[in-house]
C-alpha atoms as a PDB file:
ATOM      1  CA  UNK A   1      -6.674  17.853  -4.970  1.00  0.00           C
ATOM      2  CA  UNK A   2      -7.482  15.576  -8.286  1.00  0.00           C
ATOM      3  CA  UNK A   3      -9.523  18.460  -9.158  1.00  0.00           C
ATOM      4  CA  UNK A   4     -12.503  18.095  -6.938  1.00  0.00           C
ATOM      5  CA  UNK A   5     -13.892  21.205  -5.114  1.00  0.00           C
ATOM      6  CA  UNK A   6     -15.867  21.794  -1.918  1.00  0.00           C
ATOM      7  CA  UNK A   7     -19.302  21.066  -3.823  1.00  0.00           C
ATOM      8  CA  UNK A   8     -17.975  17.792  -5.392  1.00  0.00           C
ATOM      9  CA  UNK A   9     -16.740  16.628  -2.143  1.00  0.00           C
ATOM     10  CA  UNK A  10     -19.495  17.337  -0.328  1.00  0.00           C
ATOM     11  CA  UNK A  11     -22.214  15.733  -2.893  1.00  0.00           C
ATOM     12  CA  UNK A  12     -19.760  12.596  -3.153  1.00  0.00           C
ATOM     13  CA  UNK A  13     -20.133  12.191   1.144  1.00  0.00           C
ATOM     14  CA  UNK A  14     -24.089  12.877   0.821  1.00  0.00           C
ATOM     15  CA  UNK A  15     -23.669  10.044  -1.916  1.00  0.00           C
ATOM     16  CA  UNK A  16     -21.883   7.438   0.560  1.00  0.00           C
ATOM     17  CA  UNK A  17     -24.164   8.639   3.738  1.00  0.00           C
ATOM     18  CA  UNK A  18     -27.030   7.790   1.336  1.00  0.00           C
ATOM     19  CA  UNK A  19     -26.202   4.216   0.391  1.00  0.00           C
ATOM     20  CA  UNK A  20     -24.780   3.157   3.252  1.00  0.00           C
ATOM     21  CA  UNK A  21     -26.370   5.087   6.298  1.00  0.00           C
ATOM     22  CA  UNK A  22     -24.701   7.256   9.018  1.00  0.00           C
ATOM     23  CA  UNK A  23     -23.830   3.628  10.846  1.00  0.00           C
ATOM     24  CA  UNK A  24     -22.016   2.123   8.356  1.00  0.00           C
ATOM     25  CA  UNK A  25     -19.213   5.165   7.731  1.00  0.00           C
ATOM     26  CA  UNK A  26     -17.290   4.865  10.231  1.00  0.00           C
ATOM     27  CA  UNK A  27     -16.682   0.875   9.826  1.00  0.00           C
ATOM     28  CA  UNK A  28     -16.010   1.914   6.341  1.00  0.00           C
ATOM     29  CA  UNK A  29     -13.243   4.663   6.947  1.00  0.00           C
ATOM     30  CA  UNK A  30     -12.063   1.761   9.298  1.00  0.00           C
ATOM     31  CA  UNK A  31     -11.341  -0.992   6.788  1.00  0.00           C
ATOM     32  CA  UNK A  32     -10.092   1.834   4.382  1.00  0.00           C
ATOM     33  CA  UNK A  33      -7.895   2.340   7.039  1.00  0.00           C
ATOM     34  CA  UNK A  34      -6.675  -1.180   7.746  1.00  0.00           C
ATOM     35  CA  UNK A  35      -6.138  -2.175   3.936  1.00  0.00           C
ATOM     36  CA  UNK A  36      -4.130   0.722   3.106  1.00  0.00           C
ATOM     37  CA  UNK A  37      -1.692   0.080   6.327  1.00  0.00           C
ATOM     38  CA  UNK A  38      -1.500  -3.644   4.776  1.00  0.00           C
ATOM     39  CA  UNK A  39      -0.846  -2.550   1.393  1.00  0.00           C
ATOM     40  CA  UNK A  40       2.509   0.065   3.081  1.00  0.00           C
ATOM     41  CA  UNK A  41       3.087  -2.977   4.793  1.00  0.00           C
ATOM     42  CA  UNK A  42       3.360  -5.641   2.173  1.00  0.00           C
ATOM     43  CA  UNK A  43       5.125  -2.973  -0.086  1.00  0.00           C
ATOM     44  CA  UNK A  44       7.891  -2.660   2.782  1.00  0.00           C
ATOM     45  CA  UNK A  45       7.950  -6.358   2.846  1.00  0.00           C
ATOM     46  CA  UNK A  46       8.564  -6.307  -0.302  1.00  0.00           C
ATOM     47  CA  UNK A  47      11.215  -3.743  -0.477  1.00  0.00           C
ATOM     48  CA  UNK A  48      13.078  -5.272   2.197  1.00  0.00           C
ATOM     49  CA  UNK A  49      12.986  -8.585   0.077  1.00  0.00           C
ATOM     50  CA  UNK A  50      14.125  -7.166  -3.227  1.00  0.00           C
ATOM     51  CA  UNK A  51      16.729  -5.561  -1.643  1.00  0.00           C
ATOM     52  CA  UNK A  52      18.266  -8.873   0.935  1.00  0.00           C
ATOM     53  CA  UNK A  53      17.915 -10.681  -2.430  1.00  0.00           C
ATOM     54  CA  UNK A  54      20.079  -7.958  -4.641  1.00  0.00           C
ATOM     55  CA  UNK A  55      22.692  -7.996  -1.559  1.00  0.00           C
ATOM     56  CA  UNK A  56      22.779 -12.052  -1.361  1.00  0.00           C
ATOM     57  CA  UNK A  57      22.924 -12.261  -5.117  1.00  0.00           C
ATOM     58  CA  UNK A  58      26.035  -9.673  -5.123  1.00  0.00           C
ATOM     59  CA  UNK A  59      27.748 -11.632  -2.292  1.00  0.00           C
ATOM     60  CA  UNK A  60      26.949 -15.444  -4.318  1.00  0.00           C
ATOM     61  CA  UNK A  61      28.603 -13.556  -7.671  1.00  0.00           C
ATOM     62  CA  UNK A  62      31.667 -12.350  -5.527  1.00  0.00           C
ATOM     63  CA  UNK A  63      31.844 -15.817  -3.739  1.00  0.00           C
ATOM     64  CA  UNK A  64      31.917 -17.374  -7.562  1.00  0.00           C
ATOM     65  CA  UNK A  65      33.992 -15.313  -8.863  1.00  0.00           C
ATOM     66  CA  UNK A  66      37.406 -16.873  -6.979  1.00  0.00           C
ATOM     67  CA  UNK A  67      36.242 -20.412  -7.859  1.00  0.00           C
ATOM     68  CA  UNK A  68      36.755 -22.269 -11.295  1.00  0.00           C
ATOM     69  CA  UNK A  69      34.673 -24.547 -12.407  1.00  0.00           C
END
């Protein structure tokens, strides 16, 4: 995974417990947690947007198609 073995995984974690305590981790892994289910969120959002304006913009070309201006 990215390249990083047991002993770089480990040392990075005895990095984090280091500057930010035993305490701390869990609140971390926590609002890790949160932003990435907001960032799937606002990507779906998003999705869903692109595609109800692709649909709407087909239906306004087919609507002006049968009327002359």
């Amino acid at each position: 995974m990215f390249g990083f073995g047991v002993m770089e995984i480990l040392l990075v974690f005895a990095l984090v417990v280091f500057f930010f305590g035993a305490k701390r981790i869990p609140q971390i892994a926590k609002g890790v947690g949160e932003g990435i289910r907001n960032f799937r969120h606002s990507v779906k959002e998003g999705e869903e947007e692109r595609d109800r304006l692709e649909s709407g913009s087909e239906e306004d070309s087919r609507l002006n198609d049968g009327q002359d201006h």
